[in-house]
ModelCIF file with pLDDT and N, C-alpha, C, O atoms, coordinates in Angstrom:
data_MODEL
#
_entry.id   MODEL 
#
_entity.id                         1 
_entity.type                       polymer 
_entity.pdbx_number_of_molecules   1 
#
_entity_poly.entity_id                      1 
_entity_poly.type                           'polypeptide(L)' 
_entity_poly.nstd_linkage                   no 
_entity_poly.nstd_monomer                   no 
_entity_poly.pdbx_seq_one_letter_code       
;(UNK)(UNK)(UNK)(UNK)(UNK)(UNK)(UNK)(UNK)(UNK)(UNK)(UNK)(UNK)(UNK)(UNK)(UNK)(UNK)
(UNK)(UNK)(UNK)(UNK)(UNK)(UNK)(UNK)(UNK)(UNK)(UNK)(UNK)(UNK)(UNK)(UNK)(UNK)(UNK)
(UNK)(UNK)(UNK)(UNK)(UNK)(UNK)(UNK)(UNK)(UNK)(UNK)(UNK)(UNK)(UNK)
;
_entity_poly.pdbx_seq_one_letter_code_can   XXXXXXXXXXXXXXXXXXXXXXXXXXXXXXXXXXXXXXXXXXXXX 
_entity_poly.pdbx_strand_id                 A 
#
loop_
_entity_poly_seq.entity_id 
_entity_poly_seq.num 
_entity_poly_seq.mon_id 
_entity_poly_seq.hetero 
1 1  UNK n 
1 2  UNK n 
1 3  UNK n 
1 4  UNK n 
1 5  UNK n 
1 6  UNK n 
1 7  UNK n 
1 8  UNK n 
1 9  UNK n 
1 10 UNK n 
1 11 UNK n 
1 12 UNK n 
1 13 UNK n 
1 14 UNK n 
1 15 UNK n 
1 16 UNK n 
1 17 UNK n 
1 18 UNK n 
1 19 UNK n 
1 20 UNK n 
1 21 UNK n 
1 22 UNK n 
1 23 UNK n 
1 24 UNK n 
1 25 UNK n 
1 26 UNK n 
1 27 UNK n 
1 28 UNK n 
1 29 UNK n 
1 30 UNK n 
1 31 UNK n 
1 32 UNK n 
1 33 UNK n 
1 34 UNK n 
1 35 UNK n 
1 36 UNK n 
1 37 UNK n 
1 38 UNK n 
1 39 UNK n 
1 40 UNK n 
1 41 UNK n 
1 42 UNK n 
1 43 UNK n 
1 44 UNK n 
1 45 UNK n 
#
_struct_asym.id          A 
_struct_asym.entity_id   1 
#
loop_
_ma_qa_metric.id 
_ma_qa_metric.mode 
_ma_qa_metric.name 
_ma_qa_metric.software_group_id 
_ma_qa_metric.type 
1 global pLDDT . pLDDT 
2 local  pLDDT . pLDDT 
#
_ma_qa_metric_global.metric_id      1 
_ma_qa_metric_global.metric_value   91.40 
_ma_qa_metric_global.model_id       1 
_ma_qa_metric_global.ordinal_id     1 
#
loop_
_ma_qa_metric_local.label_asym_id 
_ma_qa_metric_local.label_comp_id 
_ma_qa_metric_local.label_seq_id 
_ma_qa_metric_local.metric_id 
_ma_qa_metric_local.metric_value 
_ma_qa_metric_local.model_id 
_ma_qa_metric_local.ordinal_id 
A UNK 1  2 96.00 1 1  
A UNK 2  2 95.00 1 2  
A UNK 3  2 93.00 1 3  
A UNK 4  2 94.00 1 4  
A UNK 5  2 93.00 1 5  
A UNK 6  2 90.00 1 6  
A UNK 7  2 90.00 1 7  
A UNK 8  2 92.00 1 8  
A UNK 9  2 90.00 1 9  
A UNK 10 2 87.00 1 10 
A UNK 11 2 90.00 1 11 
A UNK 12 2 91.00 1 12 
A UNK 13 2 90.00 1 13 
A UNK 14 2 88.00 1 14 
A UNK 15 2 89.00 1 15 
A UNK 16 2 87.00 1 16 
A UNK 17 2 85.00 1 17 
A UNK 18 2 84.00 1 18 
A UNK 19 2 85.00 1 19 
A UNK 20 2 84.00 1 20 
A UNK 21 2 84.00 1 21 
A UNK 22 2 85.00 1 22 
A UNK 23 2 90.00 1 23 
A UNK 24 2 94.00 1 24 
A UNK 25 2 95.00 1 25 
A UNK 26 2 96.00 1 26 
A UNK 27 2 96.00 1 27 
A UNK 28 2 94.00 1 28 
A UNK 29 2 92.00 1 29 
A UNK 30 2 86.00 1 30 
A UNK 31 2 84.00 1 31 
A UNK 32 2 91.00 1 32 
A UNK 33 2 94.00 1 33 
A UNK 34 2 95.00 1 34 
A UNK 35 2 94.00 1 35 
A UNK 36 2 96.00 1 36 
A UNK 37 2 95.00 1 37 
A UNK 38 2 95.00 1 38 
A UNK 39 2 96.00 1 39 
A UNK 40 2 94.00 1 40 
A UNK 41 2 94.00 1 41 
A UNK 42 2 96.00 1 42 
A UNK 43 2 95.00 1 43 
A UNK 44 2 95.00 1 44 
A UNK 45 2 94.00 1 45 
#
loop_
_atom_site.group_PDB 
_atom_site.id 
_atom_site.type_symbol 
_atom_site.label_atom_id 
_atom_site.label_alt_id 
_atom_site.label_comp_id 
_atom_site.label_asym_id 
_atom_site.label_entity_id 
_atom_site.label_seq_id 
_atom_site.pdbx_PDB_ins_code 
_atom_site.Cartn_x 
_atom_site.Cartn_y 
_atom_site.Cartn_z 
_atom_site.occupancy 
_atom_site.B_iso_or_equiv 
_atom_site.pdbx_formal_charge 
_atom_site.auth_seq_id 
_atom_site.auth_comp_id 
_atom_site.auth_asym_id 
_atom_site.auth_atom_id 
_atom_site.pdbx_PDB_model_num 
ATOM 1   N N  . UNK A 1 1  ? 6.769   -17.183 -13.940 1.00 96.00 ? 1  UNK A N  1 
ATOM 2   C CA . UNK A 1 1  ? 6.640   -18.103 -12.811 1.00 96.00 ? 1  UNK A CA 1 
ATOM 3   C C  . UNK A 1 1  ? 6.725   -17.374 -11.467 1.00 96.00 ? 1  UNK A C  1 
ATOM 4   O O  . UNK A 1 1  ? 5.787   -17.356 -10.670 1.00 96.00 ? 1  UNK A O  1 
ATOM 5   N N  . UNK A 1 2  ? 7.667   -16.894 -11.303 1.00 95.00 ? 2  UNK A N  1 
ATOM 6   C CA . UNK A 1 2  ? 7.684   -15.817 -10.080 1.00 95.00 ? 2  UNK A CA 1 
ATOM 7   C C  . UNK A 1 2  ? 6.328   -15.059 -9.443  1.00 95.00 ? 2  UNK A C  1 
ATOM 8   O O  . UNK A 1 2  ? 5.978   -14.921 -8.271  1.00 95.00 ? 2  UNK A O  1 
ATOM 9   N N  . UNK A 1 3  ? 5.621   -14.562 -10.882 1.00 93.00 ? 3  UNK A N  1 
ATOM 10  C CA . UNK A 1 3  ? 4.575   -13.313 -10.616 1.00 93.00 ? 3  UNK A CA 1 
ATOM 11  C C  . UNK A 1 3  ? 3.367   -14.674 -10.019 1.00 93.00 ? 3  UNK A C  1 
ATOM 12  O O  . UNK A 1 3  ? 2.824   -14.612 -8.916  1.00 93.00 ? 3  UNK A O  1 
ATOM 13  N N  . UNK A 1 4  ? 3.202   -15.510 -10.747 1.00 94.00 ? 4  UNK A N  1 
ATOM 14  C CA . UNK A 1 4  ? 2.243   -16.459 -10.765 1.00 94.00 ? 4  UNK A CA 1 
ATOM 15  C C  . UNK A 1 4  ? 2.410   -17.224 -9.502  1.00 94.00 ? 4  UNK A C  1 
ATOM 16  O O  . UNK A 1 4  ? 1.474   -17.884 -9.049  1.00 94.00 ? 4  UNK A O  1 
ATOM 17  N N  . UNK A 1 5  ? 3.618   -17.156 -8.894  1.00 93.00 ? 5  UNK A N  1 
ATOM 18  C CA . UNK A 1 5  ? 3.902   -17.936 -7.284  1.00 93.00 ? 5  UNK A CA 1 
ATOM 19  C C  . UNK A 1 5  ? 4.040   -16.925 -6.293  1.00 93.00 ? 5  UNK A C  1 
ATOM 20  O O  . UNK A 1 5  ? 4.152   -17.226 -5.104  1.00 93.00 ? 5  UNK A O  1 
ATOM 21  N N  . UNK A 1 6  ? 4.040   -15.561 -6.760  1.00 90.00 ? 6  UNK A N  1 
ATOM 22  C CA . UNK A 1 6  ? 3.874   -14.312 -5.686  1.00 90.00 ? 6  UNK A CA 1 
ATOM 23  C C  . UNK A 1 6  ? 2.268   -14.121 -5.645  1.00 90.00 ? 6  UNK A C  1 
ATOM 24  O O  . UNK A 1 6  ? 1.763   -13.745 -4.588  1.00 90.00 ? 6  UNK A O  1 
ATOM 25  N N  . UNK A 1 7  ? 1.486   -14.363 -6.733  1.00 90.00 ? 7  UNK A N  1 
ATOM 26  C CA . UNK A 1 7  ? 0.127   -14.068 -6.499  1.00 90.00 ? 7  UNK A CA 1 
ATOM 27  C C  . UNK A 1 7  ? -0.569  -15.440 -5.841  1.00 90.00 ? 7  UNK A C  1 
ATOM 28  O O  . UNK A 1 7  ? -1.797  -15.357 -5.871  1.00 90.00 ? 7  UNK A O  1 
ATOM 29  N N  . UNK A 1 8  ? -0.265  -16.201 -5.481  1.00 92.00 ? 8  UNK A N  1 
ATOM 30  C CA . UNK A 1 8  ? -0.323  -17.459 -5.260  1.00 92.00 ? 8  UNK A CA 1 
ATOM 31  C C  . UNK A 1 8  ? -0.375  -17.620 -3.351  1.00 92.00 ? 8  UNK A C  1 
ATOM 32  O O  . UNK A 1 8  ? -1.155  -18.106 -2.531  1.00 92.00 ? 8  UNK A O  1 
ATOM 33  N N  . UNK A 1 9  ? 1.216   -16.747 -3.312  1.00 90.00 ? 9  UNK A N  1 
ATOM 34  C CA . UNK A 1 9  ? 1.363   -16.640 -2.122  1.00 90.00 ? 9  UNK A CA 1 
ATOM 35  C C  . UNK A 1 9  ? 0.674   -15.537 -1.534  1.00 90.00 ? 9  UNK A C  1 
ATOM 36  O O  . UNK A 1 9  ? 0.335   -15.573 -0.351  1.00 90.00 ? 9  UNK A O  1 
ATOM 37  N N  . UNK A 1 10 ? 0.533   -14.940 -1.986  1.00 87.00 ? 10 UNK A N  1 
ATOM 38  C CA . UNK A 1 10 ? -0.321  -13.528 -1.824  1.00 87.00 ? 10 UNK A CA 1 
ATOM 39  C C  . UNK A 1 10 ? -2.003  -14.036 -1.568  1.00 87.00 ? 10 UNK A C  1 
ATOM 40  O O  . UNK A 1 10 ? -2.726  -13.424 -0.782  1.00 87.00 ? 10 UNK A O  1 
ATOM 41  N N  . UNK A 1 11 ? -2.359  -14.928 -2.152  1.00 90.00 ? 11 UNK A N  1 
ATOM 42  C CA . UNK A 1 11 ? -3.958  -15.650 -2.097  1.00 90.00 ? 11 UNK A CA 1 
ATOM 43  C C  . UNK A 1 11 ? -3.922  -16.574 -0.896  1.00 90.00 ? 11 UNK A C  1 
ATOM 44  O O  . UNK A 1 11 ? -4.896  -16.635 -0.146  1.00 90.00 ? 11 UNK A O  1 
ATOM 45  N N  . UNK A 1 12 ? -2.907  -17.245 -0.705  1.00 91.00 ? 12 UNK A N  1 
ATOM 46  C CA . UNK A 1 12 ? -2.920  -18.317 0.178   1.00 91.00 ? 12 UNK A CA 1 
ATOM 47  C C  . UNK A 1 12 ? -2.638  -17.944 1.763   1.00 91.00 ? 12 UNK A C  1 
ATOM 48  O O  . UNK A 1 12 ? -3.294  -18.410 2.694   1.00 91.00 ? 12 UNK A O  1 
ATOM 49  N N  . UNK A 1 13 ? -1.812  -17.247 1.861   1.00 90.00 ? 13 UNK A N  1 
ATOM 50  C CA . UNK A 1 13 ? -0.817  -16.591 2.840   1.00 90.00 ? 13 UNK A CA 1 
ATOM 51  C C  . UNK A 1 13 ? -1.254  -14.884 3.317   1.00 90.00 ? 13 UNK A C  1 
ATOM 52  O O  . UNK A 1 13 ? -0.727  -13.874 2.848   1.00 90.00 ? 13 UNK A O  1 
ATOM 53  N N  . UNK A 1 14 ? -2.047  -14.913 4.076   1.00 88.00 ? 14 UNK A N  1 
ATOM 54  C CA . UNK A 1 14 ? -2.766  -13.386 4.720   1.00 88.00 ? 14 UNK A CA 1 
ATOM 55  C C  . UNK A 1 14 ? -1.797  -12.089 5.250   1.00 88.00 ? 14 UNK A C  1 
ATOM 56  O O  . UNK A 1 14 ? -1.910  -10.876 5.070   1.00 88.00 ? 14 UNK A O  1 
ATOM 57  N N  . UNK A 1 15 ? -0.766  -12.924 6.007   1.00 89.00 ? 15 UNK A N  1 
ATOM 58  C CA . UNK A 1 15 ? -0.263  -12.085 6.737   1.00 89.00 ? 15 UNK A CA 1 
ATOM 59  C C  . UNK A 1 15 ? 1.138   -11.330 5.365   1.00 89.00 ? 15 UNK A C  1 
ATOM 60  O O  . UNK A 1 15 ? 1.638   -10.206 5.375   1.00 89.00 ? 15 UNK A O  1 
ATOM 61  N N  . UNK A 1 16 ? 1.409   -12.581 4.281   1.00 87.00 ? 16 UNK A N  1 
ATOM 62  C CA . UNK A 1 16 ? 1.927   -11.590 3.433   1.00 87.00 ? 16 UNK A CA 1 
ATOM 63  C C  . UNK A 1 16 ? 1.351   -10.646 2.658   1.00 87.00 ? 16 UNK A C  1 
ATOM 64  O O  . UNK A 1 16 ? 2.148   -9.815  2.220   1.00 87.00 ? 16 UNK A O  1 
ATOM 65  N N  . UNK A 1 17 ? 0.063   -10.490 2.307   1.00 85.00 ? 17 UNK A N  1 
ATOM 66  C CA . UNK A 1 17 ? -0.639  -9.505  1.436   1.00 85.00 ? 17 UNK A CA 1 
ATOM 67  C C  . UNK A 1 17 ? -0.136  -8.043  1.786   1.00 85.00 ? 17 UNK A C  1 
ATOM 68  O O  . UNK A 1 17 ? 0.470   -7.577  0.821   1.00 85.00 ? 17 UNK A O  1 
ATOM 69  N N  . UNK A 1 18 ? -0.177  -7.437  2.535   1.00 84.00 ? 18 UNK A N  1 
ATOM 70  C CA . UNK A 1 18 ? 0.652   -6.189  3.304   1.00 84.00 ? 18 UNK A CA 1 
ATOM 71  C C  . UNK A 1 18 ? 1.920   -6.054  2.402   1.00 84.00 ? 18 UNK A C  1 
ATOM 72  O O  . UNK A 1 18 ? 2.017   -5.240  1.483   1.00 84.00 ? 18 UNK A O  1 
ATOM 73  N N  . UNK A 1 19 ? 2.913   -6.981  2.787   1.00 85.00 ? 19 UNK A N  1 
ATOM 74  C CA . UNK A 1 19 ? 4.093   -6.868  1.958   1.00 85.00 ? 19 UNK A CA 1 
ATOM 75  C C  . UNK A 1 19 ? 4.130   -7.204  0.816   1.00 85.00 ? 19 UNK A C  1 
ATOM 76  O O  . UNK A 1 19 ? 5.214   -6.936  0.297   1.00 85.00 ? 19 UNK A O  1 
ATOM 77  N N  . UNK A 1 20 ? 3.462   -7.654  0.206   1.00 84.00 ? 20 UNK A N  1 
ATOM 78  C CA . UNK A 1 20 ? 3.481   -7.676  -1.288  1.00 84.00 ? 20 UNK A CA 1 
ATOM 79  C C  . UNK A 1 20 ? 2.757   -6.918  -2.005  1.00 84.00 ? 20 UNK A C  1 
ATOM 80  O O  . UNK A 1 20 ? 3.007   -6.572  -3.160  1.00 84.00 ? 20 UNK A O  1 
ATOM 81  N N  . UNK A 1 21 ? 1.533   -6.529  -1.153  1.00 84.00 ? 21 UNK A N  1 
ATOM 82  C CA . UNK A 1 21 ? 0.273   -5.587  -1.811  1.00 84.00 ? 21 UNK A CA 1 
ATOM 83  C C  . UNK A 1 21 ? 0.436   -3.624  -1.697  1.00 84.00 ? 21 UNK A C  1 
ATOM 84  O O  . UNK A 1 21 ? 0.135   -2.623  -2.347  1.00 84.00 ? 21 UNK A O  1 
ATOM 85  N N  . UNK A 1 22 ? 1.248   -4.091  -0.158  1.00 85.00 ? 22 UNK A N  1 
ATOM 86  C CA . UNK A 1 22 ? 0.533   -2.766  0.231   1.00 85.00 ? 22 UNK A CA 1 
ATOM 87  C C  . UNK A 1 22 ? -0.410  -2.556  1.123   1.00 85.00 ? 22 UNK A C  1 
ATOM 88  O O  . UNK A 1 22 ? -1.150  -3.458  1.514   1.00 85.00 ? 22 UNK A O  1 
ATOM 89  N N  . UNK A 1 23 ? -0.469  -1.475  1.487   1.00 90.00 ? 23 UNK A N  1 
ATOM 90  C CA . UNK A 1 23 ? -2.048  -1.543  2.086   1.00 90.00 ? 23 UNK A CA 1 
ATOM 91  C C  . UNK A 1 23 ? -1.943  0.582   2.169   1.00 90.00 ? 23 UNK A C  1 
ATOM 92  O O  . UNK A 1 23 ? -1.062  1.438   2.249   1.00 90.00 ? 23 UNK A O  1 
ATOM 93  N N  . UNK A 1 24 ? -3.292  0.523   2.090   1.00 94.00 ? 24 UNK A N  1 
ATOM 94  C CA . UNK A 1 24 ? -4.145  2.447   1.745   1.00 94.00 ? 24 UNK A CA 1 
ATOM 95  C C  . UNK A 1 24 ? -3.544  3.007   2.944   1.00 94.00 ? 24 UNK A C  1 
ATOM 96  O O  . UNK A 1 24 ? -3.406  2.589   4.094   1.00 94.00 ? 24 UNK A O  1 
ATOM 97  N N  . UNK A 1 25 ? -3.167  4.283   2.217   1.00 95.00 ? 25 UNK A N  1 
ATOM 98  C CA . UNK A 1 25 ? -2.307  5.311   2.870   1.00 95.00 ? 25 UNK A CA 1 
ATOM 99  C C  . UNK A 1 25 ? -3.572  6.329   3.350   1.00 95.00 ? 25 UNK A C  1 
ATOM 100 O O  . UNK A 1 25 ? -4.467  6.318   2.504   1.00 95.00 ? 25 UNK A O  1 
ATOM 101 N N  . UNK A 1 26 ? -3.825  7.099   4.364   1.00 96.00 ? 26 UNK A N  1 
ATOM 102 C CA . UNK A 1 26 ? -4.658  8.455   4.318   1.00 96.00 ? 26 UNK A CA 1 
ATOM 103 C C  . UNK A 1 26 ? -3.708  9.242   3.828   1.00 96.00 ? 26 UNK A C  1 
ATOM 104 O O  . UNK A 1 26 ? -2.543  9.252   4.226   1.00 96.00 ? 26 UNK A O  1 
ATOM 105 N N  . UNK A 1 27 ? -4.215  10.001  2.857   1.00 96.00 ? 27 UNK A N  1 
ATOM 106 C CA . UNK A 1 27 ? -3.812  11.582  2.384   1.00 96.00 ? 27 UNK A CA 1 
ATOM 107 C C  . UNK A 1 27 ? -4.389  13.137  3.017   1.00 96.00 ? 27 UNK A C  1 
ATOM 108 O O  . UNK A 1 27 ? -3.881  14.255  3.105   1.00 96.00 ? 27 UNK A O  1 
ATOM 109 N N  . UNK A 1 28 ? -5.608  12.593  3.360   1.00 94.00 ? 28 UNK A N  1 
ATOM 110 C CA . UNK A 1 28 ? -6.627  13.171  3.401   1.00 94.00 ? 28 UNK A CA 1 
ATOM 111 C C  . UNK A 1 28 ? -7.379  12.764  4.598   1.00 94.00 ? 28 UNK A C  1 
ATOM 112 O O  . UNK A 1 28 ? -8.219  11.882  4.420   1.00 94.00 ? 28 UNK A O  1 
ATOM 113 N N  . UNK A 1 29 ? -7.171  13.457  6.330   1.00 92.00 ? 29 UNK A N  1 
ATOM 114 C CA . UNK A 1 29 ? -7.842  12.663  7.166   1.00 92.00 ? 29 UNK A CA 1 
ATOM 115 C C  . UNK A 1 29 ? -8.974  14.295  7.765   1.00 92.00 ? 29 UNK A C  1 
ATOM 116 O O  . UNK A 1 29 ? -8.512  15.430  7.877   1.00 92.00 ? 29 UNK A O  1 
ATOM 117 N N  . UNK A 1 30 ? -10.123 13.982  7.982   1.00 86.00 ? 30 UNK A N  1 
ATOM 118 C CA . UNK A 1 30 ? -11.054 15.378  8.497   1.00 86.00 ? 30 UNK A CA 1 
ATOM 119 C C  . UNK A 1 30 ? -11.181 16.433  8.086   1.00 86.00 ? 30 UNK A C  1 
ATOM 120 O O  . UNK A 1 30 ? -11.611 17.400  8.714   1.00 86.00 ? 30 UNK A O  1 
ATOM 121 N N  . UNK A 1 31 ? -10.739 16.398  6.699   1.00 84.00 ? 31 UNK A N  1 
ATOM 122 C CA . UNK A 1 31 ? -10.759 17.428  5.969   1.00 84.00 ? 31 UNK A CA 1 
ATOM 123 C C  . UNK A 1 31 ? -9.258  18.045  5.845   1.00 84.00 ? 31 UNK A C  1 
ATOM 124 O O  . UNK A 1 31 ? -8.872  18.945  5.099   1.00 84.00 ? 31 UNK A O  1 
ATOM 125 N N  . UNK A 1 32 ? -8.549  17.307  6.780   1.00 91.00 ? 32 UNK A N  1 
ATOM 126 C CA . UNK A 1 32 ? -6.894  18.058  6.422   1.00 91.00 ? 32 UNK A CA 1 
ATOM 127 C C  . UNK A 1 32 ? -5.997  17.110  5.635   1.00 91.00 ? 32 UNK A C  1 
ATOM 128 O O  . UNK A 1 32 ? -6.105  15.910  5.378   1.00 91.00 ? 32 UNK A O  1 
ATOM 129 N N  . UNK A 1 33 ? -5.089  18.017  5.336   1.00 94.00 ? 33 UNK A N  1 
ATOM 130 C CA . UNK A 1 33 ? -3.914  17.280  4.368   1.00 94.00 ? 33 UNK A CA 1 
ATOM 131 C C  . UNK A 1 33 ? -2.708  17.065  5.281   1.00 94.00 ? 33 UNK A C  1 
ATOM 132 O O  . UNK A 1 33 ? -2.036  17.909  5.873   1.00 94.00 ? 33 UNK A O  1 
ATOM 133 N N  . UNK A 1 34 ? -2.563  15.366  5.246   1.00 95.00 ? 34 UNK A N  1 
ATOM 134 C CA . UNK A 1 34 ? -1.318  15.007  5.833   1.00 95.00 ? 34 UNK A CA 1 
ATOM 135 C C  . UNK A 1 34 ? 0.289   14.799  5.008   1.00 95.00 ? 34 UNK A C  1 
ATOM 136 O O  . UNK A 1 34 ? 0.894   13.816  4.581   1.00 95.00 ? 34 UNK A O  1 
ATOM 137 N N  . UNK A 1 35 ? 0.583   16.340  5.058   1.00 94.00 ? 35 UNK A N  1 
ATOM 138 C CA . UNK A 1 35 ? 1.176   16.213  4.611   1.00 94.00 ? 35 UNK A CA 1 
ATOM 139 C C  . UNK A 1 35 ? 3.130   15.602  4.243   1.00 94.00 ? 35 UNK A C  1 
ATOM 140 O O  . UNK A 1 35 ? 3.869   15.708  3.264   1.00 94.00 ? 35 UNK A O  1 
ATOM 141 N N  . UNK A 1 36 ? 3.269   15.030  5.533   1.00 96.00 ? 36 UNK A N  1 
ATOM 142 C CA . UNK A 1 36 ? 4.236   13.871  5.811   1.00 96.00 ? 36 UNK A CA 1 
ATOM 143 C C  . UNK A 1 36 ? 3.665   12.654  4.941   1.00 96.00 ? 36 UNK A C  1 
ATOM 144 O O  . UNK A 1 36 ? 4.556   12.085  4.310   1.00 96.00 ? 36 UNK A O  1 
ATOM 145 N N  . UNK A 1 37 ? 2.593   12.214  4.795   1.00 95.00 ? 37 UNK A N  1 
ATOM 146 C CA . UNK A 1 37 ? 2.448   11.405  3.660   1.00 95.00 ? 37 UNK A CA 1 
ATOM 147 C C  . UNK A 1 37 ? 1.699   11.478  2.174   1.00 95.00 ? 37 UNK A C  1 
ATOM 148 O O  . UNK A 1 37 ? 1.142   10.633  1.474   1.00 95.00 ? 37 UNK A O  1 
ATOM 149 N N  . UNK A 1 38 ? 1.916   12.661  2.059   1.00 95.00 ? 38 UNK A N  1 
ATOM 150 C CA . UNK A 1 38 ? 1.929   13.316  0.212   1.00 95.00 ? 38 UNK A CA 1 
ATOM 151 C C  . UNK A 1 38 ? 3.369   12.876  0.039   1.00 95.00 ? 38 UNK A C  1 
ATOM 152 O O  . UNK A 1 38 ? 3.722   11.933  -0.670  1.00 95.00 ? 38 UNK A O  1 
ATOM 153 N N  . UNK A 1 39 ? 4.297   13.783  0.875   1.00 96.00 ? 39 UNK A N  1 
ATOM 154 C CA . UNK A 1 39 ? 5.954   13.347  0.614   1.00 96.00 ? 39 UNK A CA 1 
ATOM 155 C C  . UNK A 1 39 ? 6.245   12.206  1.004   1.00 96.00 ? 39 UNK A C  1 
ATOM 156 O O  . UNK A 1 39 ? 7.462   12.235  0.824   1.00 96.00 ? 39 UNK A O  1 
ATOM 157 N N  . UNK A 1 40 ? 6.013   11.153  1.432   1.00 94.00 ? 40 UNK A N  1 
ATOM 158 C CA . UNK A 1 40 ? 6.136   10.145  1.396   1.00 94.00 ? 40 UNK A CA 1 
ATOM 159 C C  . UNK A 1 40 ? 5.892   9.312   0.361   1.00 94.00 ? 40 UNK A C  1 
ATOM 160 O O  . UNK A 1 40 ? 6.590   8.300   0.436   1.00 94.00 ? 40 UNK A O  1 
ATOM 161 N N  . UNK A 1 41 ? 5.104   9.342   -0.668  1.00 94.00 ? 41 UNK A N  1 
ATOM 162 C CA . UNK A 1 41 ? 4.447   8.681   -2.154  1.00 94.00 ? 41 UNK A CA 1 
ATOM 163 C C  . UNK A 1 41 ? 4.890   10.016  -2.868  1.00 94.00 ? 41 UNK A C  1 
ATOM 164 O O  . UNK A 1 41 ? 4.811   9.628   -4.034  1.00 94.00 ? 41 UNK A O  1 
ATOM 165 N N  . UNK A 1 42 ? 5.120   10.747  -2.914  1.00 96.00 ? 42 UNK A N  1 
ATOM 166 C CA . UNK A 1 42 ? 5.902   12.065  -3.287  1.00 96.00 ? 42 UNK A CA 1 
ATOM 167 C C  . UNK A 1 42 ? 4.777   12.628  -4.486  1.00 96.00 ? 42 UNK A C  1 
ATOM 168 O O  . UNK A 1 42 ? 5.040   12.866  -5.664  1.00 96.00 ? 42 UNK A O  1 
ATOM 169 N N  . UNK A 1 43 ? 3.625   12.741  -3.886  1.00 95.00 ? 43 UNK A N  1 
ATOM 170 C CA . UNK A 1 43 ? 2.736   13.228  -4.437  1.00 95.00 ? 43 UNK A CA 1 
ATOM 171 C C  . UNK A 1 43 ? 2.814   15.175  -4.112  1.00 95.00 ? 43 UNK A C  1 
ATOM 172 O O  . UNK A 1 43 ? 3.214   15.697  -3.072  1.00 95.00 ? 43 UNK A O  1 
ATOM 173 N N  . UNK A 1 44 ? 2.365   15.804  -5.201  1.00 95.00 ? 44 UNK A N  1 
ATOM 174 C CA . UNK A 1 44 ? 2.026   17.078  -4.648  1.00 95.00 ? 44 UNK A CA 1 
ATOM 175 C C  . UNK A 1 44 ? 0.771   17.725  -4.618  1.00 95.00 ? 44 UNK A C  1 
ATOM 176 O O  . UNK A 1 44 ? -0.094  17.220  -5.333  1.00 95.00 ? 44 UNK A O  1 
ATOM 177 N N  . UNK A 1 45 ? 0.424   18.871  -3.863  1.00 94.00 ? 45 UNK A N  1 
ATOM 178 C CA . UNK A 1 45 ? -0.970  19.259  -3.528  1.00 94.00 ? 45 UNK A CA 1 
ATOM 179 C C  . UNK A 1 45 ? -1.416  19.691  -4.708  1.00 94.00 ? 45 UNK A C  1 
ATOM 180 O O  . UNK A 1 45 ? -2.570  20.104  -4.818  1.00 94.00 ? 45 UNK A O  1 
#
């Protein structure tokens, strides 16, 4: 019930999609690596 009233609110409600979804990180901006946000998702090169 929860998942089914978070996706619900998530469809209905715009400004929550962000906080429930997320939203795309650059890793990768002009050919360089930002790398304050690899360590941030604690990805490595």
């Amino acid at each position: 019930l929860l998942t089914l009233a978070l996706s619900y609110a998530s469809f209905r409600v715009r400004r929550l999609r962000p906080l429930l979804e997320g939203t795309p990180l650059v890793l990768i901006d002009a050919g360089r690596v930002l790398t304050e946000n690899l360590r941030r998702e604690r990805i490595t090169l």
